[in-house]
PDB file of N, CA and C in Angstrom:
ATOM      1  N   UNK A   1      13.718   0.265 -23.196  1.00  0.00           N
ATOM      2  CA  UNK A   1      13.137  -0.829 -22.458  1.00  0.00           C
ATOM      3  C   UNK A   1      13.748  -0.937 -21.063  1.00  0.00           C
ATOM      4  N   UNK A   2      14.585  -0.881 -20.652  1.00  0.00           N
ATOM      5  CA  UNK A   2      15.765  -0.887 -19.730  1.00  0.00           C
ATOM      6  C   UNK A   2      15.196   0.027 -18.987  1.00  0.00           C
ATOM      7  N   UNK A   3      14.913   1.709 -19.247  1.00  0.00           N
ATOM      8  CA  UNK A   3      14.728   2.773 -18.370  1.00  0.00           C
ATOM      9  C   UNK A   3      13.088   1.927 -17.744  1.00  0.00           C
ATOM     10  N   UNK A   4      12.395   1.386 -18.868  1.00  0.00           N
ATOM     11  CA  UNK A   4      11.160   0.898 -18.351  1.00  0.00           C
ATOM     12  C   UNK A   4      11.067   0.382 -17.355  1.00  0.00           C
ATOM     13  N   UNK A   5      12.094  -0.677 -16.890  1.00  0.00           N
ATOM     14  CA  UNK A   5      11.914  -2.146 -15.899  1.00  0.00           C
ATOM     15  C   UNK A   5      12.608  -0.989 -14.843  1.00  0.00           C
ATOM     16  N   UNK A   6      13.805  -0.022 -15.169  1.00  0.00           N
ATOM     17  CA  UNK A   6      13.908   0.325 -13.787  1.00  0.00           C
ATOM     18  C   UNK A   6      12.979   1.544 -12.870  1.00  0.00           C
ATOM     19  N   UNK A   7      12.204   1.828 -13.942  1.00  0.00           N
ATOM     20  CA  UNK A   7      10.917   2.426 -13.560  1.00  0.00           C
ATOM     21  C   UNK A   7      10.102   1.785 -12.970  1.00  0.00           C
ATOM     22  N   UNK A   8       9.735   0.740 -13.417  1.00  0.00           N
ATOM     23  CA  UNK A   8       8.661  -0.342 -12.400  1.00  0.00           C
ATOM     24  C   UNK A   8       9.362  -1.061 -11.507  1.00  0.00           C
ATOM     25  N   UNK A   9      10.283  -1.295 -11.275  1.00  0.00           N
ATOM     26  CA  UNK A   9      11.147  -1.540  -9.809  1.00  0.00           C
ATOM     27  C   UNK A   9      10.842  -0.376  -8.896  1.00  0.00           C
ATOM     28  N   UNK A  10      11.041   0.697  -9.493  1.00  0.00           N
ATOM     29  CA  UNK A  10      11.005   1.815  -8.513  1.00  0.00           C
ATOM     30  C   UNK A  10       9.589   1.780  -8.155  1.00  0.00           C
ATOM     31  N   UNK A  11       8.665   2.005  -8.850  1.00  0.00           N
ATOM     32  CA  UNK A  11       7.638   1.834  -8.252  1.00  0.00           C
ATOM     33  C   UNK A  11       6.766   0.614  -7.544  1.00  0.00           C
ATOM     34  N   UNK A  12       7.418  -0.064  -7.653  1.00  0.00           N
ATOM     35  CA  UNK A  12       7.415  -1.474  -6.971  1.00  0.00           C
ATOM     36  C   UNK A  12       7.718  -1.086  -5.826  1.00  0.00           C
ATOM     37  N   UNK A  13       9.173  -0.822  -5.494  1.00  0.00           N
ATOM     38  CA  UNK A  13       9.400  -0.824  -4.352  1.00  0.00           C
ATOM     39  C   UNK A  13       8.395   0.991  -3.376  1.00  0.00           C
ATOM     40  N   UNK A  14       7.903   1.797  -4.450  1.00  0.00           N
ATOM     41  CA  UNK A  14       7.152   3.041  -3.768  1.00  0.00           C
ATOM     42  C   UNK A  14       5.398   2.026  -3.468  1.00  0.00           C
ATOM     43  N   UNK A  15       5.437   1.304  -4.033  1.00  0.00           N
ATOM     44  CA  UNK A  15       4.059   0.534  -4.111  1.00  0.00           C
ATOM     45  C   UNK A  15       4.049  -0.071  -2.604  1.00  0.00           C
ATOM     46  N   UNK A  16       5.753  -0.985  -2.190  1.00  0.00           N
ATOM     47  CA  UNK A  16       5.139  -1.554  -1.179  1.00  0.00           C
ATOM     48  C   UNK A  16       5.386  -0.792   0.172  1.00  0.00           C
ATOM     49  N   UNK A  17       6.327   0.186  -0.223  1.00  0.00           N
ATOM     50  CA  UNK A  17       6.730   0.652   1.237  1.00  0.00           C
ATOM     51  C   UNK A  17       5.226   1.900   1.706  1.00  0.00           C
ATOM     52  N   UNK A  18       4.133   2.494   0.486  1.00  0.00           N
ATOM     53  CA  UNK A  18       3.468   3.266   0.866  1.00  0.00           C
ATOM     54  C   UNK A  18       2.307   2.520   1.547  1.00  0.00           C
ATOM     55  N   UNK A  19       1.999   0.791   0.705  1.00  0.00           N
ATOM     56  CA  UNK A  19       0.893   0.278   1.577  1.00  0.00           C
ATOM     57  C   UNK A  19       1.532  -0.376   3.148  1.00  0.00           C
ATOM     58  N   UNK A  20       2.629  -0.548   3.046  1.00  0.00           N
ATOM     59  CA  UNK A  20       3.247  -1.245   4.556  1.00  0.00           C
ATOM     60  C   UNK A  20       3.200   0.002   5.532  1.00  0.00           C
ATOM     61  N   UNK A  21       3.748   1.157   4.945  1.00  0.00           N
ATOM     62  CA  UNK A  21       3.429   1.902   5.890  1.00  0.00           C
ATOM     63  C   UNK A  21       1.974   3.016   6.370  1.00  0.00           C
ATOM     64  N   UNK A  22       0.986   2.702   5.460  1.00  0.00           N
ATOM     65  CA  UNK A  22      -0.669   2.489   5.464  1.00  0.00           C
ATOM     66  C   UNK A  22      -0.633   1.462   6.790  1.00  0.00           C
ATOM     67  N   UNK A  23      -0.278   0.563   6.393  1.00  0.00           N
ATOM     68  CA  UNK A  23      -1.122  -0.502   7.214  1.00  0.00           C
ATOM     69  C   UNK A  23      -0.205  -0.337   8.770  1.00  0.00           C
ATOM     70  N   UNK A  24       0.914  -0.026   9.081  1.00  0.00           N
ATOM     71  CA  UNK A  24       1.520  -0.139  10.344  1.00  0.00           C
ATOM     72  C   UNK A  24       0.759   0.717  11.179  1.00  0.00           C
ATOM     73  N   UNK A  25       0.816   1.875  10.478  1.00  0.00           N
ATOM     74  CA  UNK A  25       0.094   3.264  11.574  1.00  0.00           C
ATOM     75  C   UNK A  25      -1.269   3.277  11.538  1.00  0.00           C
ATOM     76  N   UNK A  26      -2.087   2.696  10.641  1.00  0.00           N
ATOM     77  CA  UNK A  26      -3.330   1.957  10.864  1.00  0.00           C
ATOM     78  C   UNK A  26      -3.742   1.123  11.884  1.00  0.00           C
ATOM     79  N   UNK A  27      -3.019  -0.109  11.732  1.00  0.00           N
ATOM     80  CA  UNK A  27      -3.122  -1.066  12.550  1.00  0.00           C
ATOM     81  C   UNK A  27      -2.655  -0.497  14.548  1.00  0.00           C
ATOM     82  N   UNK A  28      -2.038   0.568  14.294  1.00  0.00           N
ATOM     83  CA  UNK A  28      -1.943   0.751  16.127  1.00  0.00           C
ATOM     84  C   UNK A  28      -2.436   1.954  16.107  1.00  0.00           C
ATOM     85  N   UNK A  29      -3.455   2.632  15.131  1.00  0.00           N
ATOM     86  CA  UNK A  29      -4.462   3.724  15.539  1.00  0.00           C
ATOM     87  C   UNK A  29      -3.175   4.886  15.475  1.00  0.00           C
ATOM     88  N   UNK A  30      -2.334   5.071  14.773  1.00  0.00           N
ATOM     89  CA  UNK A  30      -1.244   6.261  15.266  1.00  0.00           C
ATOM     90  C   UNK A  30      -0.489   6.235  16.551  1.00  0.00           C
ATOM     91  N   UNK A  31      -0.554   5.338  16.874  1.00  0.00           N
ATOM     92  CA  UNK A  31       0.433   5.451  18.315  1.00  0.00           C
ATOM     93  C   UNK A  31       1.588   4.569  17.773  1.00  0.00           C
ATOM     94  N   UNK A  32       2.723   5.054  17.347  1.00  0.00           N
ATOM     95  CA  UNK A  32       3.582   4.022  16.757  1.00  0.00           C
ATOM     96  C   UNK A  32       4.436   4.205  18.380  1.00  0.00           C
ATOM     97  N   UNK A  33       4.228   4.345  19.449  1.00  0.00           N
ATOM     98  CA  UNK A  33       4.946   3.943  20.758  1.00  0.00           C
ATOM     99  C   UNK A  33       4.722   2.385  21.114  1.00  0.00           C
ATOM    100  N   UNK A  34       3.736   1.810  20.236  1.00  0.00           N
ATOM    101  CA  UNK A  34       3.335   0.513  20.788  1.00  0.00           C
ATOM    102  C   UNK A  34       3.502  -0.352  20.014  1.00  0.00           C
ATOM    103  N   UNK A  35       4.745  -0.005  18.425  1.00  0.00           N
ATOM    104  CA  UNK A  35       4.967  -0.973  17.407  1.00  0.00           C
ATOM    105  C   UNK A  35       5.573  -2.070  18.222  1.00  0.00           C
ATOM    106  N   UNK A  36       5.243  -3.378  17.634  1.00  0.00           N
ATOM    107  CA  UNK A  36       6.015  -4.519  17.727  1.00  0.00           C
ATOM    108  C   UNK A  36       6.952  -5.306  16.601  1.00  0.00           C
ATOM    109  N   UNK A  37       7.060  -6.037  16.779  1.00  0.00           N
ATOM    110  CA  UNK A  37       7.849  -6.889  15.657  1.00  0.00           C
ATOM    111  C   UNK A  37       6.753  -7.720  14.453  1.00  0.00           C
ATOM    112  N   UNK A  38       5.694  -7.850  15.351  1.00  0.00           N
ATOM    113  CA  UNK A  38       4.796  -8.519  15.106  1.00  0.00           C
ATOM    114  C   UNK A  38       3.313  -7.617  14.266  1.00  0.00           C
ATOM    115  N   UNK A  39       3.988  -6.462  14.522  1.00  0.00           N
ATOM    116  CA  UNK A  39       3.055  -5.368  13.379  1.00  0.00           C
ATOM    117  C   UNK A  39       4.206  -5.176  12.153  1.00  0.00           C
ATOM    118  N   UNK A  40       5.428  -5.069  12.125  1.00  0.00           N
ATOM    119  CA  UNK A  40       6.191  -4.841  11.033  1.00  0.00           C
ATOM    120  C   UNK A  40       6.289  -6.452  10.377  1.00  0.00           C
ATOM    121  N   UNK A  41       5.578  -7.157  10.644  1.00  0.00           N
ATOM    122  CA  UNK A  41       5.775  -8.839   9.732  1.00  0.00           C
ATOM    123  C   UNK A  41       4.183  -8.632   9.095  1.00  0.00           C
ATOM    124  N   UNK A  42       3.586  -8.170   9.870  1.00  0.00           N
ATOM    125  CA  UNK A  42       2.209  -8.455   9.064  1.00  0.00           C
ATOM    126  C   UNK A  42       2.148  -6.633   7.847  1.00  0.00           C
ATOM    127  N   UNK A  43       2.795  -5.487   8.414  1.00  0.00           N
ATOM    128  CA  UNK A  43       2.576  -4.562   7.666  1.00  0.00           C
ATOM    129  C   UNK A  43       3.701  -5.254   6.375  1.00  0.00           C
ATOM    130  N   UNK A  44       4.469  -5.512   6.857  1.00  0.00           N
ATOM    131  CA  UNK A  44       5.683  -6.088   5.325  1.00  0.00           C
ATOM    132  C   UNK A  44       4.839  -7.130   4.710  1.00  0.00           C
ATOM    133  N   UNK A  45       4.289  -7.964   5.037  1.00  0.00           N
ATOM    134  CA  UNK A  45       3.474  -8.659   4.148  1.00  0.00           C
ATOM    135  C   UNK A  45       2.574  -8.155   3.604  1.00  0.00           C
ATOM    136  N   UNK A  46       1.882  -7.225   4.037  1.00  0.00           N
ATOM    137  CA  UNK A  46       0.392  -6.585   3.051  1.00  0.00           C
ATOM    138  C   UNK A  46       1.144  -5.514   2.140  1.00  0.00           C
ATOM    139  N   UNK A  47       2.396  -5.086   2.735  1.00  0.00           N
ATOM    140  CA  UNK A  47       2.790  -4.232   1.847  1.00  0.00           C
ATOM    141  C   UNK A  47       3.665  -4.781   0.807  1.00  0.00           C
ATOM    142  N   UNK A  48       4.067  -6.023   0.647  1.00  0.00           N
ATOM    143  CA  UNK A  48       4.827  -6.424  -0.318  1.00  0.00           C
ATOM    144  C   UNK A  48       3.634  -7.349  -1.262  1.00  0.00           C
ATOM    145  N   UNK A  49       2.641  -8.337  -0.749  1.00  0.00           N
ATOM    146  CA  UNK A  49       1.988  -8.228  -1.717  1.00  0.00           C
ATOM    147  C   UNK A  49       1.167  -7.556  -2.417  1.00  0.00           C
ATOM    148  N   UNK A  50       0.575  -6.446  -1.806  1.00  0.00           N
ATOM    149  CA  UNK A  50      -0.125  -4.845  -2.369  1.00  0.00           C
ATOM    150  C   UNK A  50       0.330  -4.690  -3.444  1.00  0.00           C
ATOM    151  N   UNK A  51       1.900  -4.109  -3.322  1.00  0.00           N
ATOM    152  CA  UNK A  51       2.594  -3.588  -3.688  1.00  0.00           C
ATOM    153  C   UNK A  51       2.643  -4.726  -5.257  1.00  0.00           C
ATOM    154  N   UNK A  52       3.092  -5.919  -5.165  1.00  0.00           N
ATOM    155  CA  UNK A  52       3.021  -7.125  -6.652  1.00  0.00           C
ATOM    156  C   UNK A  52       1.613  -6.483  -7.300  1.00  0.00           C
ATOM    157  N   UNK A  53       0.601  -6.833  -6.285  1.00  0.00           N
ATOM    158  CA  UNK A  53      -0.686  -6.883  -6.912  1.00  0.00           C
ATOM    159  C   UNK A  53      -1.620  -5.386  -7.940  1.00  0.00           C
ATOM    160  N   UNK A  54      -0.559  -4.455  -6.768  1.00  0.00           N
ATOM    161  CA  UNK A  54      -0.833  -3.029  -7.931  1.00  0.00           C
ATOM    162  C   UNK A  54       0.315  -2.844  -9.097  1.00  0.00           C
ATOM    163  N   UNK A  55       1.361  -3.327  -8.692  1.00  0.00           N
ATOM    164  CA  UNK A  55       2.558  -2.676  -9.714  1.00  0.00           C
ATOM    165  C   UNK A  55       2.049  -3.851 -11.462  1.00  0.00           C
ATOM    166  N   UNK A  56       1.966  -4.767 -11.467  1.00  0.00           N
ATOM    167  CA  UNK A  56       1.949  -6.008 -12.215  1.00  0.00           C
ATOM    168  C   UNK A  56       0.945  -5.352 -13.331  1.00  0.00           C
ATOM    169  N   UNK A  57      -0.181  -4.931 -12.814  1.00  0.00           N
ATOM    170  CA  UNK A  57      -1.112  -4.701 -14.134  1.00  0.00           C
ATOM    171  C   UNK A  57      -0.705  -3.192 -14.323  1.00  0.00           C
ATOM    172  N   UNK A  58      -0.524  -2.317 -13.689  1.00  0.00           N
ATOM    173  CA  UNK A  58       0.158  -0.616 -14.049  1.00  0.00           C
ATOM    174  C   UNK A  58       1.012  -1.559 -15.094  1.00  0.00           C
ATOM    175  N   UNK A  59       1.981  -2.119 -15.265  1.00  0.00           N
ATOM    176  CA  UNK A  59       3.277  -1.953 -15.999  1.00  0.00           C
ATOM    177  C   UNK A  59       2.868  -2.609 -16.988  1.00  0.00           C
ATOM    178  N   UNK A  60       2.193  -3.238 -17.140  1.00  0.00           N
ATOM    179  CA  UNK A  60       1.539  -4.417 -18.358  1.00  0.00           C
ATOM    180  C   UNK A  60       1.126  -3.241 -19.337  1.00  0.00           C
ATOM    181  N   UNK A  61      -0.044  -2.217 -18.782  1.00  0.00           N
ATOM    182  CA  UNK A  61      -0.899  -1.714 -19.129  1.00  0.00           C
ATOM    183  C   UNK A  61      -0.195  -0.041 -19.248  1.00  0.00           C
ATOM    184  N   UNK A  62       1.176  -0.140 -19.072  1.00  0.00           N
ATOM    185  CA  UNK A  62       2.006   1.527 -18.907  1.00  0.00           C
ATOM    186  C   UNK A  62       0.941   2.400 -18.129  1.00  0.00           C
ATOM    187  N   UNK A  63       0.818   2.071 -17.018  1.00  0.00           N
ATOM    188  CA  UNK A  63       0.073   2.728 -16.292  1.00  0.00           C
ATOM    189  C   UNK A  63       0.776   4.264 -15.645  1.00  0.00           C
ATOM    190  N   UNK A  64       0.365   5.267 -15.775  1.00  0.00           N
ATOM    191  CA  UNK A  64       1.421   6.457 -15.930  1.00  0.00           C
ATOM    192  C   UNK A  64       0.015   7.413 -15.003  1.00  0.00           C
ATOM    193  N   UNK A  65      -0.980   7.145 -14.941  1.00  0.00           N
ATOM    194  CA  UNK A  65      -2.057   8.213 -13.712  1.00  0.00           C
ATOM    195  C   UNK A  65      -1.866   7.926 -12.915  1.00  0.00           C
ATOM    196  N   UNK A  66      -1.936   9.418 -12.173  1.00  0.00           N
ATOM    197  CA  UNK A  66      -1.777   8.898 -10.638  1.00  0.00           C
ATOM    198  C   UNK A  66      -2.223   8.336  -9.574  1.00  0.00           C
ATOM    199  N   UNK A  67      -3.679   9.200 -10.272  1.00  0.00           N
ATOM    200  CA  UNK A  67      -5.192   8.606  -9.730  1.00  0.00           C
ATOM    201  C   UNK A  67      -5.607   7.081 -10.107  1.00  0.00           C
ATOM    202  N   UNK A  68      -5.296   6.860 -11.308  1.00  0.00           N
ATOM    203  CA  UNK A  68      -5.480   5.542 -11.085  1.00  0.00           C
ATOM    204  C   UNK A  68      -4.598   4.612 -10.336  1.00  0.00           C
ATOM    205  N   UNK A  69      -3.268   4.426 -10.359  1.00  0.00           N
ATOM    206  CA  UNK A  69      -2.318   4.039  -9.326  1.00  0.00           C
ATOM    207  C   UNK A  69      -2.312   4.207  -8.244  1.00  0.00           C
ATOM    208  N   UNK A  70      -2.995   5.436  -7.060  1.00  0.00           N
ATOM    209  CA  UNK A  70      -3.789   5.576  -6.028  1.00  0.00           C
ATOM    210  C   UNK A  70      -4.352   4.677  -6.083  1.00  0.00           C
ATOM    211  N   UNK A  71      -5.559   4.371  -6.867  1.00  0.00           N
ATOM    212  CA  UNK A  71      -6.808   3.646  -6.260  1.00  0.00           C
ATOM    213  C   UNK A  71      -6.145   1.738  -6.515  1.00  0.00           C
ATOM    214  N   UNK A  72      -5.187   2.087  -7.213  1.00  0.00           N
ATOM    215  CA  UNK A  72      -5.002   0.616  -7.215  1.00  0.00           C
ATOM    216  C   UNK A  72      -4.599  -0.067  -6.050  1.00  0.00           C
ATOM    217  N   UNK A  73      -3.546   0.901  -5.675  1.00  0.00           N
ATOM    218  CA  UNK A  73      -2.915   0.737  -4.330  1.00  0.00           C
ATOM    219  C   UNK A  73      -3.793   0.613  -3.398  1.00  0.00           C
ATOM    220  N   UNK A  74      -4.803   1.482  -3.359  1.00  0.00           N
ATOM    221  CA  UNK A  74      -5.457   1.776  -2.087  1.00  0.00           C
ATOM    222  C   UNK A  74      -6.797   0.252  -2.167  1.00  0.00           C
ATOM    223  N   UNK A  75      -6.949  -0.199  -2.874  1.00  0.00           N
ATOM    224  CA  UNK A  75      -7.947  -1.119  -3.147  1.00  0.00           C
ATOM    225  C   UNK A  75      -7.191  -2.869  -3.191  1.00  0.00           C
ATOM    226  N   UNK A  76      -5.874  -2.983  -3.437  1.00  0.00           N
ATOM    227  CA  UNK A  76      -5.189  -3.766  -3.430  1.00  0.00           C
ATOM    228  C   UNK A  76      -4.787  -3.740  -1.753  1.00  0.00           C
ATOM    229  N   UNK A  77      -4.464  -2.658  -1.150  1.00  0.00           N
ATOM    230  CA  UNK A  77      -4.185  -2.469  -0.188  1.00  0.00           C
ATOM    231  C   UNK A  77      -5.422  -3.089   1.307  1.00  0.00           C
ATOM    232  N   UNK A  78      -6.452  -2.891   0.741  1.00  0.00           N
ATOM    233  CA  UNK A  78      -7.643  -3.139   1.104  1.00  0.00           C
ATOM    234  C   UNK A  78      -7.875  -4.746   1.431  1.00  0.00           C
ATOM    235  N   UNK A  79      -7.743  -4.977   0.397  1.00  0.00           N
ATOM    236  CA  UNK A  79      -8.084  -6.482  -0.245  1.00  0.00           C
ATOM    237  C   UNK A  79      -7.146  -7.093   0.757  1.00  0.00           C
ATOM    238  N   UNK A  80      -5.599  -7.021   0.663  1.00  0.00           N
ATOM    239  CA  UNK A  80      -5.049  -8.130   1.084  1.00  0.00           C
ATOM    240  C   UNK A  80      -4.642  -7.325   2.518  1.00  0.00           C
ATOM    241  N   UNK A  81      -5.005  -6.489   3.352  1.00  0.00           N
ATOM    242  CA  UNK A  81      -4.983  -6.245   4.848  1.00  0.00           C
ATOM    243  C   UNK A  81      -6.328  -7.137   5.580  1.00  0.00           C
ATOM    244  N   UNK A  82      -7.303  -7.051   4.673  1.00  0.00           N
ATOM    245  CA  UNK A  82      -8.189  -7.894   4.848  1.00  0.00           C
ATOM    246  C   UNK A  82      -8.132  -9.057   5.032  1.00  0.00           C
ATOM    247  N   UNK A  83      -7.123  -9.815   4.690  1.00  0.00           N
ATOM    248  CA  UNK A  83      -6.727 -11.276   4.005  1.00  0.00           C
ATOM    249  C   UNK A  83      -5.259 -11.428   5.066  1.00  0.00           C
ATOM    250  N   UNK A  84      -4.811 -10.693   5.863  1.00  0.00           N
ATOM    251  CA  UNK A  84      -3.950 -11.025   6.194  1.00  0.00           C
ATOM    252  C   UNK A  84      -3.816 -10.944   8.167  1.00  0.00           C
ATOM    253  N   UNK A  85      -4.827 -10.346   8.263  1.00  0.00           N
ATOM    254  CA  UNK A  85      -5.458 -10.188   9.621  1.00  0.00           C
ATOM    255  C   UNK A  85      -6.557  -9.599   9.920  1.00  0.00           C
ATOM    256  N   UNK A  86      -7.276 -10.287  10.996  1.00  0.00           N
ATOM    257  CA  UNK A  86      -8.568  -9.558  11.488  1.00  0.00           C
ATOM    258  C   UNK A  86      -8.369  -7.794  11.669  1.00  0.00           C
ATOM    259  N   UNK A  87      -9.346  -7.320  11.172  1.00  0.00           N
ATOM    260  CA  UNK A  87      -9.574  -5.895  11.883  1.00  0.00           C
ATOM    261  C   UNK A  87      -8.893  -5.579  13.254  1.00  0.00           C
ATOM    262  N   UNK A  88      -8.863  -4.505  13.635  1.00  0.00           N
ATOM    263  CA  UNK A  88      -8.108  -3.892  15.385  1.00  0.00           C
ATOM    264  C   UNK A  88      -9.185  -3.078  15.860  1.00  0.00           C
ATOM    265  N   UNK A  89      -9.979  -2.805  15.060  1.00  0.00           N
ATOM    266  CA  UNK A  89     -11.248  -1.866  15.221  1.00  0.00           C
ATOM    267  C   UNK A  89     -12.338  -1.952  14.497  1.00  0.00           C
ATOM    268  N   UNK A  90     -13.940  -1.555  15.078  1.00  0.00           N
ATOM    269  CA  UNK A  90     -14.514  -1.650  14.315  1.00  0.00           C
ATOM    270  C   UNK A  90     -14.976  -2.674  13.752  1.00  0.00           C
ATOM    271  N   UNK A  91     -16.078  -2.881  12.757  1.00  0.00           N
ATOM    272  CA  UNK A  91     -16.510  -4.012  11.923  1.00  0.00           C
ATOM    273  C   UNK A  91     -15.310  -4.289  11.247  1.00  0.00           C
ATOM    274  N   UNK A  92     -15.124  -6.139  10.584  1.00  0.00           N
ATOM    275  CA  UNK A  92     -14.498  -6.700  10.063  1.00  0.00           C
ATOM    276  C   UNK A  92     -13.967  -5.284   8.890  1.00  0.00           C
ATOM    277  N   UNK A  93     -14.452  -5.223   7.943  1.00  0.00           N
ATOM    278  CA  UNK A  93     -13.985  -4.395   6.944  1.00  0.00           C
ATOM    279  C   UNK A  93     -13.580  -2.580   7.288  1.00  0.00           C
ATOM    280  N   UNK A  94     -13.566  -2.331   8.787  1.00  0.00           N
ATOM    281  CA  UNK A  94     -13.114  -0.995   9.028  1.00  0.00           C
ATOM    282  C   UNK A  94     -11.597  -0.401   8.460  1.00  0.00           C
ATOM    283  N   UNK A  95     -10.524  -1.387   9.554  1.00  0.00           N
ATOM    284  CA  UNK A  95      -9.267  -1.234   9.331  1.00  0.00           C
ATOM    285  C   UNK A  95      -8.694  -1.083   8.223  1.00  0.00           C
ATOM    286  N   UNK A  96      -9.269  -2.310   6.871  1.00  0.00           N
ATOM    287  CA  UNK A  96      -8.455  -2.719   6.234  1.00  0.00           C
ATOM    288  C   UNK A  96      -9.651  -1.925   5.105  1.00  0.00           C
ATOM    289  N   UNK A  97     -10.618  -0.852   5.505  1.00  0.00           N
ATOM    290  CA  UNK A  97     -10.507   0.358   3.780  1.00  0.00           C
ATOM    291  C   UNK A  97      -9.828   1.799   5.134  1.00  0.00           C
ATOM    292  N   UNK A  98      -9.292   1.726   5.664  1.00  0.00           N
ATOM    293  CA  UNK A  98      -9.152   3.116   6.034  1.00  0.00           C
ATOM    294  C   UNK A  98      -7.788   3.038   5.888  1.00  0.00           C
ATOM    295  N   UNK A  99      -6.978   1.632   6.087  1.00  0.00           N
ATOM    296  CA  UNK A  99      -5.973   1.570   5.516  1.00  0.00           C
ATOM    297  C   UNK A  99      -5.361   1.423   4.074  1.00  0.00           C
ATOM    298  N   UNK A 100      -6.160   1.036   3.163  1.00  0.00           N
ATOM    299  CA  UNK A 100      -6.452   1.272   1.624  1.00  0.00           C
ATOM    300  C   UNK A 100      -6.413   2.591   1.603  1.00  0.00           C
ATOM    301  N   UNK A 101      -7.317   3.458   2.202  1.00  0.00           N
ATOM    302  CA  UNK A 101      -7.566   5.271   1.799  1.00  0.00           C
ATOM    303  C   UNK A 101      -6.600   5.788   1.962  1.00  0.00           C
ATOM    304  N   UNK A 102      -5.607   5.365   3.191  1.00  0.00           N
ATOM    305  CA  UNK A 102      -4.669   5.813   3.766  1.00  0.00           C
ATOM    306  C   UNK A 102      -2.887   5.309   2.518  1.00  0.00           C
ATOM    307  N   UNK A 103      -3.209   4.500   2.217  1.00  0.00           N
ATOM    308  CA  UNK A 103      -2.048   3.548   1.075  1.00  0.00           C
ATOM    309  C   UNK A 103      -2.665   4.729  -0.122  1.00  0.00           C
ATOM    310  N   UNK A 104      -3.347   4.912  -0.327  1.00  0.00           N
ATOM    311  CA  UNK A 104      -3.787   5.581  -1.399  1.00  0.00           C
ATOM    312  C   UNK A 104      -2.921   7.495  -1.468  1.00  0.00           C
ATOM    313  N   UNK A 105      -3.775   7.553  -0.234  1.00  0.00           N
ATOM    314  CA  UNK A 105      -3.697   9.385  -0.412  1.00  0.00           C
ATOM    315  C   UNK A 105      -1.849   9.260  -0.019  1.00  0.00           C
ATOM    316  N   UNK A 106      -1.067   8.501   0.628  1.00  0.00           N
ATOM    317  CA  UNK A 106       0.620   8.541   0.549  1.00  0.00           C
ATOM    318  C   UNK A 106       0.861   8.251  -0.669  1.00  0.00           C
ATOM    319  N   UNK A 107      -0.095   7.561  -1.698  1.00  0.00           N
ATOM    320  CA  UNK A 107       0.539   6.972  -3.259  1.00  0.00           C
ATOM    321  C   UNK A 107       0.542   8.757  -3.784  1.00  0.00           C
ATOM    322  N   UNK A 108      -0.398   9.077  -3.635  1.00  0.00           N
ATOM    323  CA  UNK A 108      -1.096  10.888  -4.129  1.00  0.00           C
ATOM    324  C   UNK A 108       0.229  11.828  -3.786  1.00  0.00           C
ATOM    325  N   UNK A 109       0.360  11.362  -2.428  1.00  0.00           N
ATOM    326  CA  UNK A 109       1.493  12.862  -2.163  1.00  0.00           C
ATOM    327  C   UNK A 109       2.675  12.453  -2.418  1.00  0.00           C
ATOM    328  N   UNK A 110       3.319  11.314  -2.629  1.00  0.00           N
ATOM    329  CA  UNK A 110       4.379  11.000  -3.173  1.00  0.00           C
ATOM    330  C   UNK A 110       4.488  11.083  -4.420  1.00  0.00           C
ATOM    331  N   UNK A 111       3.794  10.690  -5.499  1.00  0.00           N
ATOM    332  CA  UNK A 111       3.744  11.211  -6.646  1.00  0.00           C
ATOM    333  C   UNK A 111       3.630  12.731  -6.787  1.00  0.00           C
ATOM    334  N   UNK A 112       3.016  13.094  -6.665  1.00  0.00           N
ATOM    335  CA  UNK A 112       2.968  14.626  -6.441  1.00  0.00           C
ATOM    336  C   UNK A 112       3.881  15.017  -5.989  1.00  0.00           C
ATOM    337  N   UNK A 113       4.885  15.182  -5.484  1.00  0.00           N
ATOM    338  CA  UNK A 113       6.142  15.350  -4.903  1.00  0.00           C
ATOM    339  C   UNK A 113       7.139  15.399  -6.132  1.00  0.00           C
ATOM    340  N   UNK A 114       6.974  14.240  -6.944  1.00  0.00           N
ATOM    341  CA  UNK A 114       7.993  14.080  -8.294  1.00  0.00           C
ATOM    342  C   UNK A 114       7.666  14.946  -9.296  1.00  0.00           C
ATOM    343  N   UNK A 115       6.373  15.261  -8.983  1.00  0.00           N
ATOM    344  CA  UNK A 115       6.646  16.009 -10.430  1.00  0.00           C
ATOM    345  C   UNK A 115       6.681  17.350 -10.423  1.00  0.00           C
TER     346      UNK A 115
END
């Protein structure tokens, strides 16, 4: 039980740092020459609640795919970039699925990496 919880910590904390950092280099189009303080408060917030909102039902449910943990991320990721600031580009809903796709395919290659 023990190895369990420190398994879902870990991925807790891979949950929020892959959607925070989705949403930073999203949000300034790849030019991280123009980060502010004020993009790392709003990427730490989408990425820490992302991150609750995908890890919570994976661990309930021993969620162990990768693909599904991708899309959770990337759709959780979605949801609350949406919810936490207007778009930077594009129609309302641009930013916040390209930054989901983007939270997603880093959930893909980081997992993939472990095993």
């Amino acid at each position: 039980m023990k190895r369990r919880h420190t398994n879902a910590i870990r991925n807790l904390a891979e949950n929020m740092v892959e959607s925070a950092a989705a949403c930073l280099v999203t949000m300034v189009q790849g030019n991280v020459l123009v980060l502010g303080v004020g993009h790392w408060v709003v990427a730490g917030q989408t990425g820490i609640l992302a991150g609750i909102l995908t890890t919570i039902p994976l661990y309930i449910h021993a969620g162990k795919n990768c693909w599904v943990t991708a899309g959770c991320l990337g759709l959780s990721t979605a949801v609350v970039d949406y919810l936490v600031h207007p778009s930077g580009f594009g129609p309302a809903s641009a930013e916040p699925i390209m930054t989901g796709l983007t939270a997603a395919g880093l959930s893909l290659l980081v997992k993939s990496q472990r095993h």
